[in-house]
N, C-alpha and C. Protein backbone atom coordinates (compact mmCIF):
# COMPACT_ATOMS: atom_id res chain seq x y z
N UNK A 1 160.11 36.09 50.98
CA UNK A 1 159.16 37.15 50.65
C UNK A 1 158.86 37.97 51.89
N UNK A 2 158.89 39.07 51.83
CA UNK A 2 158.67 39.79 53.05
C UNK A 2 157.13 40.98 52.61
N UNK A 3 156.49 41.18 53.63
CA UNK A 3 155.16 41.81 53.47
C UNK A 3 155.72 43.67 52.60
N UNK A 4 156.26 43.73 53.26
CA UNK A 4 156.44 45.27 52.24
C UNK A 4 156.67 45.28 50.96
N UNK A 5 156.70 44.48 50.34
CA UNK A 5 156.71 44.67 48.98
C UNK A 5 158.26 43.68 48.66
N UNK A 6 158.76 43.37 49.37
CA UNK A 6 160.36 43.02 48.55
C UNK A 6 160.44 41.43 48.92
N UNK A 7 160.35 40.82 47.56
CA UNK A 7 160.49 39.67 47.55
C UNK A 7 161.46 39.14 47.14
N UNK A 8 161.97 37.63 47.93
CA UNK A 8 163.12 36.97 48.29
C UNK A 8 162.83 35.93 47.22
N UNK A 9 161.10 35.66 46.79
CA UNK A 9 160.88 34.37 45.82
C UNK A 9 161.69 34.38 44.77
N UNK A 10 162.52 33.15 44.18
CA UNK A 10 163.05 33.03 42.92
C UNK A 10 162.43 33.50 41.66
N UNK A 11 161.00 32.96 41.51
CA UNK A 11 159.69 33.50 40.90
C UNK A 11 159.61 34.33 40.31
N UNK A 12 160.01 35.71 41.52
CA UNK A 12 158.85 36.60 41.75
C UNK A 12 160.19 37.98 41.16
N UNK A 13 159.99 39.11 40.92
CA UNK A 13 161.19 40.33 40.20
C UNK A 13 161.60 40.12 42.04
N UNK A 14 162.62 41.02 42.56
CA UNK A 14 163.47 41.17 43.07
C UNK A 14 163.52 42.41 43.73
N UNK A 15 163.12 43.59 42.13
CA UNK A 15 162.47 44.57 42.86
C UNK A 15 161.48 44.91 43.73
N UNK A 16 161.72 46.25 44.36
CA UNK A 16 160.79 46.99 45.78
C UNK A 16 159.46 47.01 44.88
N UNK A 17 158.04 47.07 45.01
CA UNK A 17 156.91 47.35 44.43
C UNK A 17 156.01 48.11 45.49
N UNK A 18 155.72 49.15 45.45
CA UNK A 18 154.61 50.20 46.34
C UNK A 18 153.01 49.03 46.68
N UNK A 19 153.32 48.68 48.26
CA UNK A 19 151.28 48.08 48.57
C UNK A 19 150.99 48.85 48.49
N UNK A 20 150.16 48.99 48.07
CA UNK A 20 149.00 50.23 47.82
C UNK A 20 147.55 49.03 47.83
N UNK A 21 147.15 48.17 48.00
CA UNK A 21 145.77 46.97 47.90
C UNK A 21 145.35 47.47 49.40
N UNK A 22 144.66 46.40 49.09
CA UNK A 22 143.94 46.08 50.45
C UNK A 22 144.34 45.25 51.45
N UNK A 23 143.27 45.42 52.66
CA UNK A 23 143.63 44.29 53.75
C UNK A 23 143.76 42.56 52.75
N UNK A 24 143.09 42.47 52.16
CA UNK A 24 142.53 41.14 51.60
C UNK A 24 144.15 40.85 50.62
N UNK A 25 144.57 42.01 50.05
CA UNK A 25 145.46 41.35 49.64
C UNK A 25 147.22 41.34 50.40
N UNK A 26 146.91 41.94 51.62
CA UNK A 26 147.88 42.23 52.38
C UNK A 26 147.73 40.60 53.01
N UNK A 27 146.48 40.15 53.18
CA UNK A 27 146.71 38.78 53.47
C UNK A 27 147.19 37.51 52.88
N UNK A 28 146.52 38.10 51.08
CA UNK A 28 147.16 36.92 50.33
C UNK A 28 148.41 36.60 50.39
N UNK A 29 149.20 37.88 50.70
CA UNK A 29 151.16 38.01 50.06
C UNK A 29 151.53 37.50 51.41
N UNK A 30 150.90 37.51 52.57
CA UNK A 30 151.63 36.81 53.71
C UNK A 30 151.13 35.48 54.24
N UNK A 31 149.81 34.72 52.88
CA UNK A 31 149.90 33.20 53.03
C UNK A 31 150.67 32.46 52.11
N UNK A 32 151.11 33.33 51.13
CA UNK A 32 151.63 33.06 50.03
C UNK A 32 153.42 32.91 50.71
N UNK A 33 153.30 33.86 51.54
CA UNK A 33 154.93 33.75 52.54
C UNK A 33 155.05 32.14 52.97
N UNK A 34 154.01 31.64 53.84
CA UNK A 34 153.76 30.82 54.51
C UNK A 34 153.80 29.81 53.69
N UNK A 35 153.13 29.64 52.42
CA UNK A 35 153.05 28.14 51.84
C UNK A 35 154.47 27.98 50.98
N UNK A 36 155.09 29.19 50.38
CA UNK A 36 156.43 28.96 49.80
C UNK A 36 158.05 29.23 50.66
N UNK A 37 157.63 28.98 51.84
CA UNK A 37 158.91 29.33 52.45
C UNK A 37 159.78 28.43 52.58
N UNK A 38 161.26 28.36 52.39
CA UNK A 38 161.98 27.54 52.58
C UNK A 38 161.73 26.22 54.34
N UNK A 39 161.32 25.14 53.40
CA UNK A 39 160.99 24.44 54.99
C UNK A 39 162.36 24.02 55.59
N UNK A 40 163.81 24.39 55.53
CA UNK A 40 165.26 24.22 56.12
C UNK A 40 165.07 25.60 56.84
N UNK A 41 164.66 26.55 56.19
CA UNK A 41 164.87 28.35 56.64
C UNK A 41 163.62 28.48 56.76
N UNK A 42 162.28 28.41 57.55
CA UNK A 42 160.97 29.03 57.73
C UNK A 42 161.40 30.16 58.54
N UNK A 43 160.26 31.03 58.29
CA UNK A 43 160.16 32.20 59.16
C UNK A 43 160.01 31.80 60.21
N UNK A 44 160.69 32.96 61.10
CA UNK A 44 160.24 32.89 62.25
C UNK A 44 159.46 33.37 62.90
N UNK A 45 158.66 33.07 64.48
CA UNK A 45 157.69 33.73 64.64
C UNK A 45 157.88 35.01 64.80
N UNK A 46 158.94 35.77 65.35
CA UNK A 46 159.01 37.44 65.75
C UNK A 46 158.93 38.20 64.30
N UNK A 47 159.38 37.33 63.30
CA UNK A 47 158.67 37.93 61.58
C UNK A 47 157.50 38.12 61.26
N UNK A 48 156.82 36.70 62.15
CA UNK A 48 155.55 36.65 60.96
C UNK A 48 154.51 37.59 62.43
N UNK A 49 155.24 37.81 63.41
CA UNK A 49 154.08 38.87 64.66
C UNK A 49 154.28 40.23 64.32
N UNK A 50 155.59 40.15 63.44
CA UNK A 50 156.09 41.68 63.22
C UNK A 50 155.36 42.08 61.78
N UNK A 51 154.80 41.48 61.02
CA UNK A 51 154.42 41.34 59.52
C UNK A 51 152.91 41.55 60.17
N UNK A 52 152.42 40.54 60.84
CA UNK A 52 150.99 40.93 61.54
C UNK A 52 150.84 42.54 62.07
N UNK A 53 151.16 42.78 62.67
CA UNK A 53 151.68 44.57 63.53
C UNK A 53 151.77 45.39 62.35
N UNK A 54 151.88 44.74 61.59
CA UNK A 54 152.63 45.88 60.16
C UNK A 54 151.07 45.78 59.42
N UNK A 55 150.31 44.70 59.10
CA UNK A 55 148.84 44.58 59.01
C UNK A 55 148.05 44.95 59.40
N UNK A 56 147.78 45.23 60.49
CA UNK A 56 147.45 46.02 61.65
C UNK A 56 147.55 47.06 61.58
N UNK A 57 148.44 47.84 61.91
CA UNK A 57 149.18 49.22 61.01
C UNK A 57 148.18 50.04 60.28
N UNK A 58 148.38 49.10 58.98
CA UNK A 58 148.10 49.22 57.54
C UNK A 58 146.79 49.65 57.94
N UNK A 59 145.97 48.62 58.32
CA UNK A 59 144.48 49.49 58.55
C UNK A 59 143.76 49.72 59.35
N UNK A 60 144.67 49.93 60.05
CA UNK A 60 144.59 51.49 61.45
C UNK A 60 144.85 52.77 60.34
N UNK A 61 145.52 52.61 59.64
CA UNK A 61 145.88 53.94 59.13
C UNK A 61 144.65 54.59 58.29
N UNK A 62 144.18 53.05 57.24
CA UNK A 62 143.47 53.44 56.40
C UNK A 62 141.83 53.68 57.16
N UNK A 63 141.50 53.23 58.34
CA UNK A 63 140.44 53.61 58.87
C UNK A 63 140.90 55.01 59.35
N UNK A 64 141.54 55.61 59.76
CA UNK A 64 141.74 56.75 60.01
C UNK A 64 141.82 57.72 59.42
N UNK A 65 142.01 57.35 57.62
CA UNK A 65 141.93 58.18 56.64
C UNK A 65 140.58 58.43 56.28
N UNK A 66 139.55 57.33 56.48
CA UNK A 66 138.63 57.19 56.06
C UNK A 66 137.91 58.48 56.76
N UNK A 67 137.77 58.35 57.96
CA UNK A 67 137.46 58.81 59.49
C UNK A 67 137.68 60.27 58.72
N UNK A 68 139.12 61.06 58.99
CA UNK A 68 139.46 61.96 58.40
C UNK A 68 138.35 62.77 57.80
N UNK A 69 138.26 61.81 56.12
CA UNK A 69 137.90 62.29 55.25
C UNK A 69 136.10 62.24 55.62
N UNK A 70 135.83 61.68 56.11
CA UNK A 70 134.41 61.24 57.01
C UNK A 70 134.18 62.89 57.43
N UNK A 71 134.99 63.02 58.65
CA UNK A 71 134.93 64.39 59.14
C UNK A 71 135.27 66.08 58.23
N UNK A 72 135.97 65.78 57.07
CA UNK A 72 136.46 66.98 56.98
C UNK A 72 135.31 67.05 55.41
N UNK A 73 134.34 66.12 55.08
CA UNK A 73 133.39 66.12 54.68
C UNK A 73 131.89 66.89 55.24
N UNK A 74 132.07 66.39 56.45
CA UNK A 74 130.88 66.47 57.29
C UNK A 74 131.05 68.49 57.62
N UNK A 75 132.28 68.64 57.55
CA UNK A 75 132.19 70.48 58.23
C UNK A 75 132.07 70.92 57.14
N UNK A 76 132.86 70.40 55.78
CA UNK A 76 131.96 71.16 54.94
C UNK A 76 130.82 71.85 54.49
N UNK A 77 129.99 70.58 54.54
CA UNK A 77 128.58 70.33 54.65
C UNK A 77 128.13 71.30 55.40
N UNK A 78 128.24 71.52 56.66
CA UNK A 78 128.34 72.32 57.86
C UNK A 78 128.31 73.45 57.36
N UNK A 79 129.26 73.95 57.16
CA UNK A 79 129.70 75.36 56.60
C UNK A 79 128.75 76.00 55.43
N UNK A 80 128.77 74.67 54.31
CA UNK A 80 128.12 75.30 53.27
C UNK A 80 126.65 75.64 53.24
N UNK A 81 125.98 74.75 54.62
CA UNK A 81 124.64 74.68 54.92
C UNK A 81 124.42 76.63 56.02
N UNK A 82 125.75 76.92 56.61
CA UNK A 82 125.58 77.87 57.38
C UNK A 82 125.45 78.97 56.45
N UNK A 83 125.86 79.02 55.50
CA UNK A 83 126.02 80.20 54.23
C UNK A 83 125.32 80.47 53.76
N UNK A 84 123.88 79.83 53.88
CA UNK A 84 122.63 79.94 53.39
C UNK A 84 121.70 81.21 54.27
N UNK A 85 122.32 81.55 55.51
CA UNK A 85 121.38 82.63 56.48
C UNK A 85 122.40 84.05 55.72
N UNK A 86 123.41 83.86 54.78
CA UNK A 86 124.03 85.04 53.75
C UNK A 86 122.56 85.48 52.69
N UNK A 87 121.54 84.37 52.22
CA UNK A 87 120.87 84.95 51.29
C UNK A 87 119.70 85.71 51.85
N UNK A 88 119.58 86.87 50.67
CA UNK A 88 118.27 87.90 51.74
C UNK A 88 119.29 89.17 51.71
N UNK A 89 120.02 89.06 52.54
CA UNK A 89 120.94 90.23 53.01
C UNK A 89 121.98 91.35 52.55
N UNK A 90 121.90 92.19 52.85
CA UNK A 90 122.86 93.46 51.90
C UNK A 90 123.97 93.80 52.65
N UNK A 91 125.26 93.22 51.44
CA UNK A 91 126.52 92.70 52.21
C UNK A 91 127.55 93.27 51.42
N UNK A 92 128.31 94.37 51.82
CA UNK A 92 129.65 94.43 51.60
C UNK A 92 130.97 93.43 51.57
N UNK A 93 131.32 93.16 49.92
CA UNK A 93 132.51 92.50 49.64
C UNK A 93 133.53 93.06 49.61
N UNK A 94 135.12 92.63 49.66
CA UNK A 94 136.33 93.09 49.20
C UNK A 94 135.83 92.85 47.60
N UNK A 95 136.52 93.69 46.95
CA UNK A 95 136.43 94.02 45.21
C UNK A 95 137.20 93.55 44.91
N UNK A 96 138.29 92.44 45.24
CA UNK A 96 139.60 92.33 44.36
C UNK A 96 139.61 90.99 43.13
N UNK A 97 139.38 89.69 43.79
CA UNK A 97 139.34 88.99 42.65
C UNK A 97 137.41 88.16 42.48
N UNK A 98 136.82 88.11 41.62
CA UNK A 98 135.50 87.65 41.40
C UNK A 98 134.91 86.21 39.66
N UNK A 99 134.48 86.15 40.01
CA UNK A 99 133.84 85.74 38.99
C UNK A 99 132.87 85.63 38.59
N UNK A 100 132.74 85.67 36.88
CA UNK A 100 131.28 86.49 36.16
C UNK A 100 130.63 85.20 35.90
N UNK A 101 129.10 84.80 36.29
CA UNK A 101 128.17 83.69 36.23
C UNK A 101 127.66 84.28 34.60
N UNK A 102 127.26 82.81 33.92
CA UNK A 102 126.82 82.43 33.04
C UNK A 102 124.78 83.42 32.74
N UNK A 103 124.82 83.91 34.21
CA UNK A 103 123.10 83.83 33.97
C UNK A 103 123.32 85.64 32.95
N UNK A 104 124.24 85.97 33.33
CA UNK A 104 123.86 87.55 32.63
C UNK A 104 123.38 88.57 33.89
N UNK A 105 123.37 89.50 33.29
CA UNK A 105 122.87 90.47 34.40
C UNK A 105 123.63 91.43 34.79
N UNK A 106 123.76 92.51 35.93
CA UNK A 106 124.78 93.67 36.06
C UNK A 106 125.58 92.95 37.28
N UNK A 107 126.45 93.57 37.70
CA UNK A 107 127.11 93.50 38.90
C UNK A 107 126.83 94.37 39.65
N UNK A 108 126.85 94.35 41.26
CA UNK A 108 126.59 94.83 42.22
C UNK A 108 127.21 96.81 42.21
N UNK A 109 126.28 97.61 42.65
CA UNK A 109 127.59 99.03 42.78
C UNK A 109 128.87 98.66 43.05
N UNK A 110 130.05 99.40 42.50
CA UNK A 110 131.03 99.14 43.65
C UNK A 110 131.48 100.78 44.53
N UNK A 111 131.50 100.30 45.52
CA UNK A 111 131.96 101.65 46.54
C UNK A 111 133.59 101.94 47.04
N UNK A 112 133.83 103.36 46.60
CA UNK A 112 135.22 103.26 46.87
C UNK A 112 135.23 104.29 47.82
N UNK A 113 136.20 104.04 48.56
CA UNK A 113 136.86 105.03 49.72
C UNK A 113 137.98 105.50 49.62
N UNK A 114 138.53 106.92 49.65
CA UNK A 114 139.68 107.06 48.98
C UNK A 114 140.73 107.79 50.56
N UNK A 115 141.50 107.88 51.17
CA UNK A 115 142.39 108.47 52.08
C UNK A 115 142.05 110.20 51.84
N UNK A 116 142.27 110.28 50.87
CA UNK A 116 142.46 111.53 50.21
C UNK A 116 141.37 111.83 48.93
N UNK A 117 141.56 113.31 48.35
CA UNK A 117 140.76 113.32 47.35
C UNK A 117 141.47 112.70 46.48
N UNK A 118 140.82 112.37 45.43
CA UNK A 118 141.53 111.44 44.15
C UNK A 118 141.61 112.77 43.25
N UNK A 119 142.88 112.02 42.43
CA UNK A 119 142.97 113.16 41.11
C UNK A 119 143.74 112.00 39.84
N UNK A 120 143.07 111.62 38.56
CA UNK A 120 142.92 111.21 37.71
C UNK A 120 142.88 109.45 38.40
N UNK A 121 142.41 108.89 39.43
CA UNK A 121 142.05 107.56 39.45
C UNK A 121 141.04 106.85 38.85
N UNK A 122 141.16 105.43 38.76
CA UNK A 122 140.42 105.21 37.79
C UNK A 122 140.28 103.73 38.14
N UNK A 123 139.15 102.73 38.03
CA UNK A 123 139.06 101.63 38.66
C UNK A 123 139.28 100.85 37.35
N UNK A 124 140.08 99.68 37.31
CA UNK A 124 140.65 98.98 36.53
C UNK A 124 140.03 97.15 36.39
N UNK A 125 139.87 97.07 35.47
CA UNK A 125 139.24 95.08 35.06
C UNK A 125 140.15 94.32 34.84
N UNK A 126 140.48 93.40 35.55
CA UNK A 126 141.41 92.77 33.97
C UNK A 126 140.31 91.12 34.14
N UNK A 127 140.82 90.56 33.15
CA UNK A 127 140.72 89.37 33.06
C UNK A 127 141.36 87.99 33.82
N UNK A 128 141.71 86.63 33.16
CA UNK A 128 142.18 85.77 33.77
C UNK A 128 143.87 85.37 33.86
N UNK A 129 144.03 86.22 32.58
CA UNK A 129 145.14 86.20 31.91
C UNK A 129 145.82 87.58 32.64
N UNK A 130 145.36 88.73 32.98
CA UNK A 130 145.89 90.15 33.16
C UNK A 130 146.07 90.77 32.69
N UNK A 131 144.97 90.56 31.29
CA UNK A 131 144.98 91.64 30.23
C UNK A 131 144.16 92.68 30.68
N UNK A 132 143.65 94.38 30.77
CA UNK A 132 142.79 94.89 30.93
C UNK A 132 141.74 95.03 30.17
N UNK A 133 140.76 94.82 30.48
CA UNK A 133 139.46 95.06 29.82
C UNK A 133 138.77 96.06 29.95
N UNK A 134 138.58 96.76 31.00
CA UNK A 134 138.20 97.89 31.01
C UNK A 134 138.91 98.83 32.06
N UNK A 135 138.62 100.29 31.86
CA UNK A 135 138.96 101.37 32.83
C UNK A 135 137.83 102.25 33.20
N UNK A 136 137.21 102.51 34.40
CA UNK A 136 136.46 103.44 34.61
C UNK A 136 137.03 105.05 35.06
N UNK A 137 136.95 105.83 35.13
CA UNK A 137 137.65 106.61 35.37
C UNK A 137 136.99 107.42 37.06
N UNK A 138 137.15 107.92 38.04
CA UNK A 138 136.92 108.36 38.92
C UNK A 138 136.93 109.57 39.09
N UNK A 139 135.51 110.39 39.74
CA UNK A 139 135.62 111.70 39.55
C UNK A 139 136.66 112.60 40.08
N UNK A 140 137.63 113.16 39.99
CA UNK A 140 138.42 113.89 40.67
C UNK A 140 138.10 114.66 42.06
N UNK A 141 138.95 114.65 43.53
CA UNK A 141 138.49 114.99 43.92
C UNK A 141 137.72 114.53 45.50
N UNK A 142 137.20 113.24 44.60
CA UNK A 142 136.22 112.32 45.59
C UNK A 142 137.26 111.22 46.72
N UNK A 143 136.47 111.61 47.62
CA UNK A 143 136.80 110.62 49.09
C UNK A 143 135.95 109.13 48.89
N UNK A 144 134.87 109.90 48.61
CA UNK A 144 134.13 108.16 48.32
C UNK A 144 133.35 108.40 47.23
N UNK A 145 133.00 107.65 47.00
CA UNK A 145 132.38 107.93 45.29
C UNK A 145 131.90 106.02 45.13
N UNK A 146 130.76 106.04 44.24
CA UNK A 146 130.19 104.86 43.67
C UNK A 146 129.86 104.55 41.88
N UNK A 147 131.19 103.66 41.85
CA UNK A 147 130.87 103.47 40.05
C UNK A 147 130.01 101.96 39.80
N UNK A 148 129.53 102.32 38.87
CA UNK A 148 128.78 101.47 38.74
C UNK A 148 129.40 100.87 37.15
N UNK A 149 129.77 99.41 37.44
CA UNK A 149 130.54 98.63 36.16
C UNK A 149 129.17 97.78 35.30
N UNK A 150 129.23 98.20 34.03
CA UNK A 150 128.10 97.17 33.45
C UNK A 150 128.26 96.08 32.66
N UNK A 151 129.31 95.37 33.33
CA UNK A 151 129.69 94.27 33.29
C UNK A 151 130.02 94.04 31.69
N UNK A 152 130.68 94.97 30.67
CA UNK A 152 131.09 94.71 29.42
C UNK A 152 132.48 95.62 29.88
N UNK A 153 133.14 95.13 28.15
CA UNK A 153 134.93 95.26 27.95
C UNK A 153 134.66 96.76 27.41
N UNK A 154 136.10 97.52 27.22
CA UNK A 154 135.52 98.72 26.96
C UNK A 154 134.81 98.96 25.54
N UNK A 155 135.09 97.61 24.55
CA UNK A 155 134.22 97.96 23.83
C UNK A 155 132.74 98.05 23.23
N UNK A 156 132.21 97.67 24.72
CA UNK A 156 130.74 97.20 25.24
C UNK A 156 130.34 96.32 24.84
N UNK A 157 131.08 95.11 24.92
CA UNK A 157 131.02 94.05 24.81
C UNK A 157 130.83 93.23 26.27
N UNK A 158 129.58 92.57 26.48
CA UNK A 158 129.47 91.87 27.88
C UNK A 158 130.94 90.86 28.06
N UNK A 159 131.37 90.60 29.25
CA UNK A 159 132.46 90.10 29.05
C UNK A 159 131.82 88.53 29.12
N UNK A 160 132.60 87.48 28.73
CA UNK A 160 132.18 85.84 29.10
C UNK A 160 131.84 85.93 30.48
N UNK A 161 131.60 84.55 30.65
CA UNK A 161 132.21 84.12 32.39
C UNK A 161 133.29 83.45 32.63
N UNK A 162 133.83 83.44 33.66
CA UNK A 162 135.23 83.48 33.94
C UNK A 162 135.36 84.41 35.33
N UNK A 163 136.90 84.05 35.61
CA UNK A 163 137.64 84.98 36.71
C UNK A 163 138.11 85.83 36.19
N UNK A 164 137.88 87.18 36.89
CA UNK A 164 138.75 88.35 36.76
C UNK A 164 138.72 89.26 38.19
N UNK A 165 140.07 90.07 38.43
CA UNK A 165 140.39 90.57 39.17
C UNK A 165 140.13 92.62 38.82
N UNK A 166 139.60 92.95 40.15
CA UNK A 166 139.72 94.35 40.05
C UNK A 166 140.39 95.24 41.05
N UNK A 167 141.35 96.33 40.50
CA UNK A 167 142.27 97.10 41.42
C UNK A 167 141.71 98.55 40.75
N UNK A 168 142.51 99.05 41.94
CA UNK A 168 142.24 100.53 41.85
C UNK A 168 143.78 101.61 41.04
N UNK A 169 143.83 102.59 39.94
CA UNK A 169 144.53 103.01 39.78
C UNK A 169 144.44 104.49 40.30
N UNK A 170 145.23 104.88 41.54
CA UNK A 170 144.98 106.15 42.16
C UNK A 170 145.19 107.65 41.57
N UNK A 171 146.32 107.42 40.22
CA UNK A 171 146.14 108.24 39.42
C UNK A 171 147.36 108.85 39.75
N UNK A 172 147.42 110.63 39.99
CA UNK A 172 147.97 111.45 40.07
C UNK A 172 148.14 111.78 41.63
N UNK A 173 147.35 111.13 42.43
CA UNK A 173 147.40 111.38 43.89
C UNK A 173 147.98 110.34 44.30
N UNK A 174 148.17 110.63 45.88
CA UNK A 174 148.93 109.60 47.09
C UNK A 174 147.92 108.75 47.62
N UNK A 175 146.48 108.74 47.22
CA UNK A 175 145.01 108.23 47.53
C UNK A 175 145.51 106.74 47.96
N UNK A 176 145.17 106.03 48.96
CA UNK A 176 144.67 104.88 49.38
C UNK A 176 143.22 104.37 48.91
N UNK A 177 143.20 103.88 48.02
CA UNK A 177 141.50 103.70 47.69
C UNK A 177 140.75 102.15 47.72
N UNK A 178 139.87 101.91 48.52
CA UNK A 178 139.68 100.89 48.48
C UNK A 178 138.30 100.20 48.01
N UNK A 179 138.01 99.72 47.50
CA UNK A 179 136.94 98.98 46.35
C UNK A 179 136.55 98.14 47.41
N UNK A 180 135.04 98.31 47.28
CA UNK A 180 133.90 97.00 48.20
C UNK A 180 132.85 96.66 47.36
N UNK A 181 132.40 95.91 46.83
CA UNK A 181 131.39 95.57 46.29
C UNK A 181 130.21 95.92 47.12
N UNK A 182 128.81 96.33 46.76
CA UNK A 182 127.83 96.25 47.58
C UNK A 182 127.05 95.47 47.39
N UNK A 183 125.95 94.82 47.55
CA UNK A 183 125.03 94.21 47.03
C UNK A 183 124.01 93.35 47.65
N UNK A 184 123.01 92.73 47.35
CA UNK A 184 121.97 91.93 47.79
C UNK A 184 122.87 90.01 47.47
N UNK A 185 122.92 89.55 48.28
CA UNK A 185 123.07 87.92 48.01
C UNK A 185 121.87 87.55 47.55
N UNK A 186 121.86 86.96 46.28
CA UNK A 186 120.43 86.34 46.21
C UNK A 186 120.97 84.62 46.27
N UNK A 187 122.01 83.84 46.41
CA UNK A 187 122.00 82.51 46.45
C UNK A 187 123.24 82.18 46.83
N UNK A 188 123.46 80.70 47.05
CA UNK A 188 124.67 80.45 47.47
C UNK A 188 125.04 79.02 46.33
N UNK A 189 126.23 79.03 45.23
CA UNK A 189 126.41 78.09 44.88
C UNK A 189 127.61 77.48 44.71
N UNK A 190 127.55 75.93 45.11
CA UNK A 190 128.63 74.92 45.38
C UNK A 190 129.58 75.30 44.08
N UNK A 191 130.00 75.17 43.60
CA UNK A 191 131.40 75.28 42.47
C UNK A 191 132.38 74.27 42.96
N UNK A 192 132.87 74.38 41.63
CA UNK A 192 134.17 73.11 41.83
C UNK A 192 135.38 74.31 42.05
N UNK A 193 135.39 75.40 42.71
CA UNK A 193 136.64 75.96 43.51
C UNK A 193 135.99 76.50 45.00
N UNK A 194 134.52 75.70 45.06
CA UNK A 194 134.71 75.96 46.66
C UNK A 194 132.97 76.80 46.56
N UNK A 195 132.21 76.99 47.66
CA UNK A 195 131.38 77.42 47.81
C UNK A 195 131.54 79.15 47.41
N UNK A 196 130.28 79.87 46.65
CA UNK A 196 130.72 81.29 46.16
C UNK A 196 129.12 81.74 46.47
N UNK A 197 128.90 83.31 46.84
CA UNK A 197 127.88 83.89 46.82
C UNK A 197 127.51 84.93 46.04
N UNK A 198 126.32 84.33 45.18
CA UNK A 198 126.01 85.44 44.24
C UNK A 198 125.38 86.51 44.43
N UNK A 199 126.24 87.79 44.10
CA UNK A 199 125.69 88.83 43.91
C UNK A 199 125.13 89.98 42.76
N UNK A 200 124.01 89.50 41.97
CA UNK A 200 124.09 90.20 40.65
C UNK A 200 124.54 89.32 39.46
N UNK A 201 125.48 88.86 38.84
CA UNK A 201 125.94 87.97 38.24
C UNK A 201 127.52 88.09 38.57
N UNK A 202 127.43 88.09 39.59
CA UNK A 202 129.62 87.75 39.90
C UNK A 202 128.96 87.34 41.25
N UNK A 203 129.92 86.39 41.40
CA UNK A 203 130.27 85.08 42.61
C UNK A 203 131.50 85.68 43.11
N UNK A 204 131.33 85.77 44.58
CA UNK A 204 132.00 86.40 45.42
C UNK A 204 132.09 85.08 46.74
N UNK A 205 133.34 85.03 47.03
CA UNK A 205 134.29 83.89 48.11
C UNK A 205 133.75 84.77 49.34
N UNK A 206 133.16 83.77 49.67
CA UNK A 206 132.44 84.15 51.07
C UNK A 206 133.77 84.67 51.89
N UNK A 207 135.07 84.47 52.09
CA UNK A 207 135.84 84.96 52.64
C UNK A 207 135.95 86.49 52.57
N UNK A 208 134.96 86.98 51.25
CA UNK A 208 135.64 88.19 50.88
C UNK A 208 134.72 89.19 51.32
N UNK A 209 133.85 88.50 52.51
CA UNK A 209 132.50 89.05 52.83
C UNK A 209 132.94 90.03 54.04
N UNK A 210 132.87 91.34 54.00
CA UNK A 210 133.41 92.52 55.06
C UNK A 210 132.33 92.49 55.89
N UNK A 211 131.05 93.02 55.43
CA UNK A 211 129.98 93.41 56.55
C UNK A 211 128.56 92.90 56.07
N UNK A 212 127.74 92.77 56.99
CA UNK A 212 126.03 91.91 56.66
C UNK A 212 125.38 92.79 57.68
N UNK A 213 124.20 93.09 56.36
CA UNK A 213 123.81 94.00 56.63
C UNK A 213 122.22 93.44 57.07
N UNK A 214 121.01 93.94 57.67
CA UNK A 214 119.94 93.41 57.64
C UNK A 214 119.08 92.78 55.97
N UNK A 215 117.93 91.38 56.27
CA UNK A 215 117.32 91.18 54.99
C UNK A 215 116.90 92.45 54.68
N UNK A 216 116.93 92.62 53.23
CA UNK A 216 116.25 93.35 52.26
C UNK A 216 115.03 93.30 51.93
């Protein structure tokens, strides 16, 4: 019987089997070596120091995972506790992908900047899937301009909650236009895809945070 899994016992299958246990049972399988070993053929000691080392090993590794996960817990924490001096404040987002909270309510202005004047652009919704839901249309013309989305499909229908993404369609021009959300943070909440800051009723990835502005 050897500690990695591949046993020599008559007993025992033949096949390789994944340790995946514990220290406790990393010990049983190498007293269990010891009490069934051939007493003509016993192990020898550079086996059973090399099987020890390999024990050893084993949970060195798994304290180190622990450790790891110890630490990459702890900056979380860290992080998500620092995200809290975001609420109060009037903060420009990137506009591209968001998601709509359950509480109801409008979404933040959004502000666009265009290279050029725009001529038939038009700011675009879609959903999770990449269906469009709505189109706003943009005044012709405009360098910057502020539409304001009221958070329904075009058939004024509030949309669910969920993810959806917003782009810009520049239209008839060569326009560069770029979409920022504006808005007040009023909270910061944990989610199971990661810490998000609400603005209005859409949750915005703190990554997507451009500029902070003084409390409101």
């Amino acid at each position: 019987m050897k500690i990695d899994g591949t046993s020599t016992d008559p007993t025992t299958p033949t096949s390789k089997t994944q340790l995946s246990g514990s220290k406790d049972e990393f010990l049983k399988l190498f007293m269990a070596q010891l009490q069934h070993q051939d007493p003509f053929a016993p192990t020898s000691g550079a086996d059973m120091v090399a099987q020890l080392a390999q024990l050893s090993s084993v949970e060195q590794s798994k304290q180190m995972s622990e450790q790891l996960a110890d630490m990459a817990a702890a900056q979380n924490a860290s992080a998500n506790a620092s995200l809290s001096s975001l609420v109060g404040r009037e903060c420009n987002a990137t506009a591209a992908s968001f998601d709509v909270s359950e509480t109801g309510g409008f979404p933040p202005p959004l502000d666009l900047t265009s290279t050029s004047p725009t001529k038939g652009a038009s700011v675009v919704i879609k959903n999770a899937e990449g269906k469009e839901i709505q189109r706003i249309p943009i005044a012709d013309g405009s360098k910057t301009a502020t539409v304001a989305w009221d958070g329904k499909d075009a058939k004024g229908v509030p949309v669910p909650p969920g993810s959806y993404s917003i782009s810009v369609d520049a239209g008839q021009s060569a326009s560069t236009i770029t979409p920022t959300w504006h808005g007040h943070v009023d909270a910061v909440e944990l989610t199971p895809n990661g810490p998000r800051l609400r603005m209005g009723n859409l949750l915005v990835a703190p990554g997507d945070i451009r500029t902070i502005g003084a409390t409101s």
